[in-house]
Protein backbone atom coordinates (compact mmCIF):
# COMPACT_ATOMS: atom_id res chain seq x y z
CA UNK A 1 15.92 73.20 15.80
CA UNK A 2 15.29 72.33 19.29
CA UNK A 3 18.23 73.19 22.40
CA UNK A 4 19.64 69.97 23.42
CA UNK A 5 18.31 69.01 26.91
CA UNK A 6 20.18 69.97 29.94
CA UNK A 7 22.26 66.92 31.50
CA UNK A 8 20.85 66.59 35.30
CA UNK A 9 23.87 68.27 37.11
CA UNK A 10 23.54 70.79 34.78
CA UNK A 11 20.16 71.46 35.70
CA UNK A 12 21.09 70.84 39.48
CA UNK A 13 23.78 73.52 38.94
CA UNK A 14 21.31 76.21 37.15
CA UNK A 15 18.69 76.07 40.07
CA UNK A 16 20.95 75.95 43.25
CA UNK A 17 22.79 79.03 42.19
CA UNK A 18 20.13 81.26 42.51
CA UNK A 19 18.98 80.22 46.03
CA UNK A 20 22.76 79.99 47.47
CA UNK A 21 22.62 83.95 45.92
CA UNK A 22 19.19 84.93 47.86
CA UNK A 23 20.50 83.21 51.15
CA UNK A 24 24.02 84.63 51.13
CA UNK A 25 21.77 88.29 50.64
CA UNK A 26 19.10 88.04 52.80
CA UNK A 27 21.59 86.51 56.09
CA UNK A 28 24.72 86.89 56.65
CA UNK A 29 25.63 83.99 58.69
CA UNK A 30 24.03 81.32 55.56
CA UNK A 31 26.07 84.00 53.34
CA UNK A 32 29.55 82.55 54.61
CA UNK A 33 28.44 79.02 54.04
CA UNK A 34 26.53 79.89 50.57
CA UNK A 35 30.17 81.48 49.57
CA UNK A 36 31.92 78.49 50.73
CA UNK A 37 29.20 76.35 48.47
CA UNK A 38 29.31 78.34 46.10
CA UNK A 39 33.29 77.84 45.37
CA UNK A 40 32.82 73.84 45.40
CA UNK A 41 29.29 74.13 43.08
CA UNK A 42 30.96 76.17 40.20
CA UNK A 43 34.38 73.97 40.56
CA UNK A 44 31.74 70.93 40.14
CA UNK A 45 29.16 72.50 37.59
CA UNK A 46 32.21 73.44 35.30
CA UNK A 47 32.36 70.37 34.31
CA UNK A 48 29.08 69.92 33.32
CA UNK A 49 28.52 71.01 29.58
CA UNK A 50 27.32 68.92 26.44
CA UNK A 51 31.08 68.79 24.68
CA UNK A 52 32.72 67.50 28.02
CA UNK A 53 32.98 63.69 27.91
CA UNK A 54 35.52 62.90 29.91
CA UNK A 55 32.90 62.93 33.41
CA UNK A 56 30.72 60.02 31.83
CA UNK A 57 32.93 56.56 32.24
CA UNK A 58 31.57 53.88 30.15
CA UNK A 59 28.27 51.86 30.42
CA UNK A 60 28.76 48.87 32.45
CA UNK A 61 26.40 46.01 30.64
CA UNK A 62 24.79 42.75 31.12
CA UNK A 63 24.44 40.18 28.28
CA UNK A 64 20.44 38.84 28.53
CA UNK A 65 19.42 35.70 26.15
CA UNK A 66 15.64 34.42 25.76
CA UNK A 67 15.10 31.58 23.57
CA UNK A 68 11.47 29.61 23.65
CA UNK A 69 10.41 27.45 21.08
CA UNK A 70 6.76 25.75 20.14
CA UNK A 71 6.28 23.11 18.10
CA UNK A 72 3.17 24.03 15.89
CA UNK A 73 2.67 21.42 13.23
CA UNK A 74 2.07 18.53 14.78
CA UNK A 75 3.26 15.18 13.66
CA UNK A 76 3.25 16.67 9.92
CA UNK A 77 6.31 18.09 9.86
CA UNK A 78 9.24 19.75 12.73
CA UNK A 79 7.80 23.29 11.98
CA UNK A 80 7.42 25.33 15.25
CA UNK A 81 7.30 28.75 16.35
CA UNK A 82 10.87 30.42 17.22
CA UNK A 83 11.86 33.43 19.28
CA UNK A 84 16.31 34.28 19.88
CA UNK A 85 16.56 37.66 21.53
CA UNK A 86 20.19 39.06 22.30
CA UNK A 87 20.05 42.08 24.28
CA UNK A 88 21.46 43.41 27.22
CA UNK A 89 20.87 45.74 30.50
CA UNK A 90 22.53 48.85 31.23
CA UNK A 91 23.66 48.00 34.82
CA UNK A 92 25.77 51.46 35.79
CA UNK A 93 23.59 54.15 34.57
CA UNK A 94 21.43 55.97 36.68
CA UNK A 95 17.54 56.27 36.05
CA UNK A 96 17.10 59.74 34.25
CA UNK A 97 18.05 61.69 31.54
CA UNK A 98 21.17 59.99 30.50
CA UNK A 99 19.27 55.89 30.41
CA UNK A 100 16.12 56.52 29.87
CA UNK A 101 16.48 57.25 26.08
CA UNK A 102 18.89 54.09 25.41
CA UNK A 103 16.53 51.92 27.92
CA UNK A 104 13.33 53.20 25.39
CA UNK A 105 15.11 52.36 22.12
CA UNK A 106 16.26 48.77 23.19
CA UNK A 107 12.83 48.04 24.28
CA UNK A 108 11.04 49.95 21.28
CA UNK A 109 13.20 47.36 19.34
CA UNK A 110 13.14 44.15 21.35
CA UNK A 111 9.65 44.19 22.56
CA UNK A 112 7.96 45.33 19.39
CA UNK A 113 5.08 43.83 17.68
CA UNK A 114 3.96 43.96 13.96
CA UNK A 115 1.31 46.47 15.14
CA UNK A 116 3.08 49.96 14.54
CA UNK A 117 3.73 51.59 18.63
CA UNK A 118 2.38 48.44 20.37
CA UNK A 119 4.90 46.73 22.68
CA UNK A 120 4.71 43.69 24.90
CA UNK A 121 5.70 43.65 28.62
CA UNK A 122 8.49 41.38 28.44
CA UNK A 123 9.81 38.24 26.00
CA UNK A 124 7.28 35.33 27.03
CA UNK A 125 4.01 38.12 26.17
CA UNK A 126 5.79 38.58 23.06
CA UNK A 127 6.05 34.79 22.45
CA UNK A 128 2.38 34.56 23.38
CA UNK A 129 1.52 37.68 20.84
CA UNK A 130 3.34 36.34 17.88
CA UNK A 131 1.79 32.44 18.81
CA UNK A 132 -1.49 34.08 18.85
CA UNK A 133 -0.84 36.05 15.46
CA UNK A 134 -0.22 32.19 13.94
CA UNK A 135 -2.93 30.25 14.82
CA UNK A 136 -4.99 33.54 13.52
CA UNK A 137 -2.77 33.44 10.36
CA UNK A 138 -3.09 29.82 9.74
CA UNK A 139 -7.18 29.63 9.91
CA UNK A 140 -6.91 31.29 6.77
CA UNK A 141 -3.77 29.80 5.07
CA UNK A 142 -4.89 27.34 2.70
CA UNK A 143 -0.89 26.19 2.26
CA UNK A 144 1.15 22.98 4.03
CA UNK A 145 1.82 23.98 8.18
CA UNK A 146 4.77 25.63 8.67
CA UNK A 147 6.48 27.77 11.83
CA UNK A 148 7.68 31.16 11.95
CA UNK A 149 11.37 32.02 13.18
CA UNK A 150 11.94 35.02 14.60
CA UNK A 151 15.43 36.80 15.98
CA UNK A 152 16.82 39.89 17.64
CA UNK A 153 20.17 40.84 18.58
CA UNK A 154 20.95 44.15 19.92
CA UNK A 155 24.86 44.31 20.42
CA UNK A 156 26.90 47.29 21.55
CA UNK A 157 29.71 48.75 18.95
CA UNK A 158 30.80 51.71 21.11
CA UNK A 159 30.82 52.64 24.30
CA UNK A 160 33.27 55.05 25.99
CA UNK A 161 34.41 58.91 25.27
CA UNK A 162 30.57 59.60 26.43
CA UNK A 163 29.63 58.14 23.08
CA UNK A 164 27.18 55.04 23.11
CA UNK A 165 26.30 53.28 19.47
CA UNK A 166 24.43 50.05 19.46
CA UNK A 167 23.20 47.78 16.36
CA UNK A 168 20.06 45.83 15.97
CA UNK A 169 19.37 43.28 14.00
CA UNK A 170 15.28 41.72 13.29
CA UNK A 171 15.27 38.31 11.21
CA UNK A 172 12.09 36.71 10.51
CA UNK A 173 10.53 34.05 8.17
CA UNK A 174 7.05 34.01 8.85
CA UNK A 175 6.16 32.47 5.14
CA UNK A 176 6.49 33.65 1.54
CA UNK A 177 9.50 33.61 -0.84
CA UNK A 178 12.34 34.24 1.58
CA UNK A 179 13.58 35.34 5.48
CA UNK A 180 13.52 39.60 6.08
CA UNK A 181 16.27 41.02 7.73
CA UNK A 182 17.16 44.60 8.57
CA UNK A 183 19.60 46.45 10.85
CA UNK A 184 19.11 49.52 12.69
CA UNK A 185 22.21 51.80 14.11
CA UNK A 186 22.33 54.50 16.55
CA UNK A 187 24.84 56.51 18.61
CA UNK A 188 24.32 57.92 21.74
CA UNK A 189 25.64 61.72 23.10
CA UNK A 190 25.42 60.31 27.03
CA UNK A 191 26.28 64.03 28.27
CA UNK A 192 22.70 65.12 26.98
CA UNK A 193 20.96 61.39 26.70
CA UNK A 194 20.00 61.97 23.29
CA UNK A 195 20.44 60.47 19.47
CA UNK A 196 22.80 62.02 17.76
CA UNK A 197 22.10 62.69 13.68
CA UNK A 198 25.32 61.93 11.97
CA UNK A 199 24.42 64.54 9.58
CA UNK A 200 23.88 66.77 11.73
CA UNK A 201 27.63 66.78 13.25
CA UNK A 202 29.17 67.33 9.34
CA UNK A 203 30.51 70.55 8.61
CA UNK A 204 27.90 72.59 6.53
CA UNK A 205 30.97 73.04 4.20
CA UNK A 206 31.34 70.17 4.36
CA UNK A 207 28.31 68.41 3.59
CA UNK A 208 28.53 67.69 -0.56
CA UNK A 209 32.36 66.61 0.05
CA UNK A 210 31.25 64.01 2.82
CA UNK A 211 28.52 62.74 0.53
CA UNK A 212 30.94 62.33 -2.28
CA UNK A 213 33.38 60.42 0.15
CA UNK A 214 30.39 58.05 0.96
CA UNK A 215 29.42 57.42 -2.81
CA UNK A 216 33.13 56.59 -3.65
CA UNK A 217 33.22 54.04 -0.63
CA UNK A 218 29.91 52.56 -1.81
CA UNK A 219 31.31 52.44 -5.57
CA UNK A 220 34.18 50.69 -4.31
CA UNK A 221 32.24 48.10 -2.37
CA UNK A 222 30.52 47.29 -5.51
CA UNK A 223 33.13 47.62 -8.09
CA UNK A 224 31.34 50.55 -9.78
CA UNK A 225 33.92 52.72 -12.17
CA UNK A 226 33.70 56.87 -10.94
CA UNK A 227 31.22 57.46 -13.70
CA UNK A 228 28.80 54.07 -14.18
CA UNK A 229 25.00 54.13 -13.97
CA UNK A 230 23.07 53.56 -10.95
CA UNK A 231 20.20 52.15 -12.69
CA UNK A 232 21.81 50.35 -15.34
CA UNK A 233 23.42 48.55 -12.37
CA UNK A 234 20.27 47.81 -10.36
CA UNK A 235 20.64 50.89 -7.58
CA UNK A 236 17.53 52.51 -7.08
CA UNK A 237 19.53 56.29 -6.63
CA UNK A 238 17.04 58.11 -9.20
CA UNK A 239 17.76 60.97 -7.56
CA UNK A 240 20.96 61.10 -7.25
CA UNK A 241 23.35 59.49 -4.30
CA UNK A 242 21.64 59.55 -1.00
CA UNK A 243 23.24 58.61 2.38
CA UNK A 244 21.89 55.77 4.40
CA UNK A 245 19.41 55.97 6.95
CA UNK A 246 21.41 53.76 9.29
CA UNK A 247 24.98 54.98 10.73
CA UNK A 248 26.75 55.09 13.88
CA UNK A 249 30.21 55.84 15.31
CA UNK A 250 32.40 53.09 15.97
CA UNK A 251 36.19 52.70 17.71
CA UNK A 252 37.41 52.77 13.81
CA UNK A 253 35.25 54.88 12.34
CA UNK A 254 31.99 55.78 10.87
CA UNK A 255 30.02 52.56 9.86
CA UNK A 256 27.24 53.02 7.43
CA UNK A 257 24.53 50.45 6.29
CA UNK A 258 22.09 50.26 3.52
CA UNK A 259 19.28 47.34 4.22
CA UNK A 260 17.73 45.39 2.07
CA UNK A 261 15.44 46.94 -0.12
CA UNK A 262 16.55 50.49 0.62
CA UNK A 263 18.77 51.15 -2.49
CA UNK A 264 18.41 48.15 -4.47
CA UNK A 265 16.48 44.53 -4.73
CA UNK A 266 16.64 42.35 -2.01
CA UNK A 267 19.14 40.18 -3.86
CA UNK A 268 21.51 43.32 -3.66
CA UNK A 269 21.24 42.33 -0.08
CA UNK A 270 23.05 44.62 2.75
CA UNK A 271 25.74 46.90 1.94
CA UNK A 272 28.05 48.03 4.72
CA UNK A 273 30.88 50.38 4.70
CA UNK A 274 33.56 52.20 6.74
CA UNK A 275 34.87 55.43 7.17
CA UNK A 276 38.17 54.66 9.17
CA UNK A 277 38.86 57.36 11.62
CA UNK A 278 41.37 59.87 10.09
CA UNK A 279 39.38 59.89 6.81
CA UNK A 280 36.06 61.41 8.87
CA UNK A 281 37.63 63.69 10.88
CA UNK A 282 38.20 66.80 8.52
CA UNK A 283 34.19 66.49 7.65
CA UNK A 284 33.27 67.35 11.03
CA UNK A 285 32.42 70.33 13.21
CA UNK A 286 35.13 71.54 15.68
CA UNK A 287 33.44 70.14 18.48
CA UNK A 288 33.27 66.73 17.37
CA UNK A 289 36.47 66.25 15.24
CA UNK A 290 37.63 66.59 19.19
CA UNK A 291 35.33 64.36 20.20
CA UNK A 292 35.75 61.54 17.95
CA UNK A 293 39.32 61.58 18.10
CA UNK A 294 39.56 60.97 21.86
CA UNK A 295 36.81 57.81 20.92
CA UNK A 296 39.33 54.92 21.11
């Protein structure tokens, strides 16, 4: 496993030590003013660690909307070519550490193509991309015209106690038997600026417990008895109950969410569930039972 990555005052604090020590040594007139800096630094570098979240005040956001629209079918039918993003900014963050990895994901999600890593610049190129990618489509569709419709939403579910979760939704029809639609969830650590694995903050005694707590919420969500059969009811858990790949904190909990297609048909559609609060806390790590109890 790799350290977490230093927050920037931490790093600040790390390399100005060491010089305030060779100046106070090597002079003694900077050696009263390195003391005196020296008193403020550690007062103000105490504070800087990865389980101290009360420094980091909330995100301060902007709502952004796009919407452009093409008709594409001529005087055939209404058809055209859609594109509804819901995002937002972060306005009060500074550049760094601490945005930069939120800043990346939103864009990896808002700006991305259907080629695997390739982005667009901003939402008109990616109107132009996906406009391109139908008239393409079309010389070879041998079917009646018809537009594409695509959608993204990326919405904020928590954001204070230096925690930072976000959802994001894709919808898009762009032909066959029905719309696709899948959600992606993610919580923030803004003291270190990086992901945070919800697995990874369970107790390691606690870890087969938790799962069982998830499989009974998931039972109950589908009126499934303790004991009934995952594949005689459609679930695709061959190998026994797996957690999703999509959770995040929340202000009421742990929320957990199973797309379409990962555990069952797409008829199954989404399944979404909630661990309130005082149910997670005993699964997790010292550190973070604190932490998630102060999340309000």
């Amino acid at each position: 496993m790799f350290p977490k990555p230093l927050p920037p005052g931490q790093r600040f604090c790390i390399f100005t030590f060491p010089i305030l020590l060779l100046l106070a040594m090597k002079n003694t007139f900077f050696g009263v003013i390195a003391s005196v800096l020296s008193v403020f630094l550690f007062t103000g570098c105490s504070e800087f660690n990865s389980g101290n979240s009360n420094i980091i005040p909330p995100i301060k956001i902007a709502t952004e909307l796009y919407h452009k629209s093409e008709r594409v079918c001529g005087d055939i039918n209404s058809d055209s070519i859609t594109i509804d993003i819901l995002s937002f900014r972060l306005e009060s963050l500074p550049n760094g550490l601490l945005a930069d990895s939120v800043r990346a994901y939103i864009d990896q999600f808002v700006f991305a193509t259907d080629s695997i890593g390739i982005l667009e610049a901003d939402p008109d190129s990616l109107f132009s991309y996906f406009a391109g990618t139908w008239h393409n489509a079309m010389n070879y569709y041998e079917g009646p015209c018809q537009g594409w419709s695509i959608s993204r939403k990326v919405e904020p579910l928590l954001n204070n106690a230096g925690l930072f979760s976000l959802s994001a939704l894709d919808f898009s029809y762009m032909g066959g038997a029905h719309p696709n639609t899948r959600i992606w969830l993610k919580t923030f650590d803004l003291t270190t600026g990086s992901p945070i694995d919800i697995r990874q903050i369970v107790n390691k005694n606690q870890q087969e417990s938790f799962l069982k707590k998830v499989e009974m919420s998931f039972r109950q969500v589908h009126e499934l008895s303790d004991t009934a059969s995952w594949s005689y009811n459609g679930f695709w858990f061959d190998d026994g109950f797996q957690l999703p790949q999509n959770m995040a904190l929340t202000p009421n909990g742990l929320y957990l969410l199973y797309n379409q297609y990962e555990v069952a048909p797409y008829a199954f559609g989404t399944t979404e569930l909630l661990i309130p609060t005082n149910e997670l806390l005993p699964f997790l790590t010292p550190e973070w039972r604190d932490r998630v109890a102060s999340v309000r």
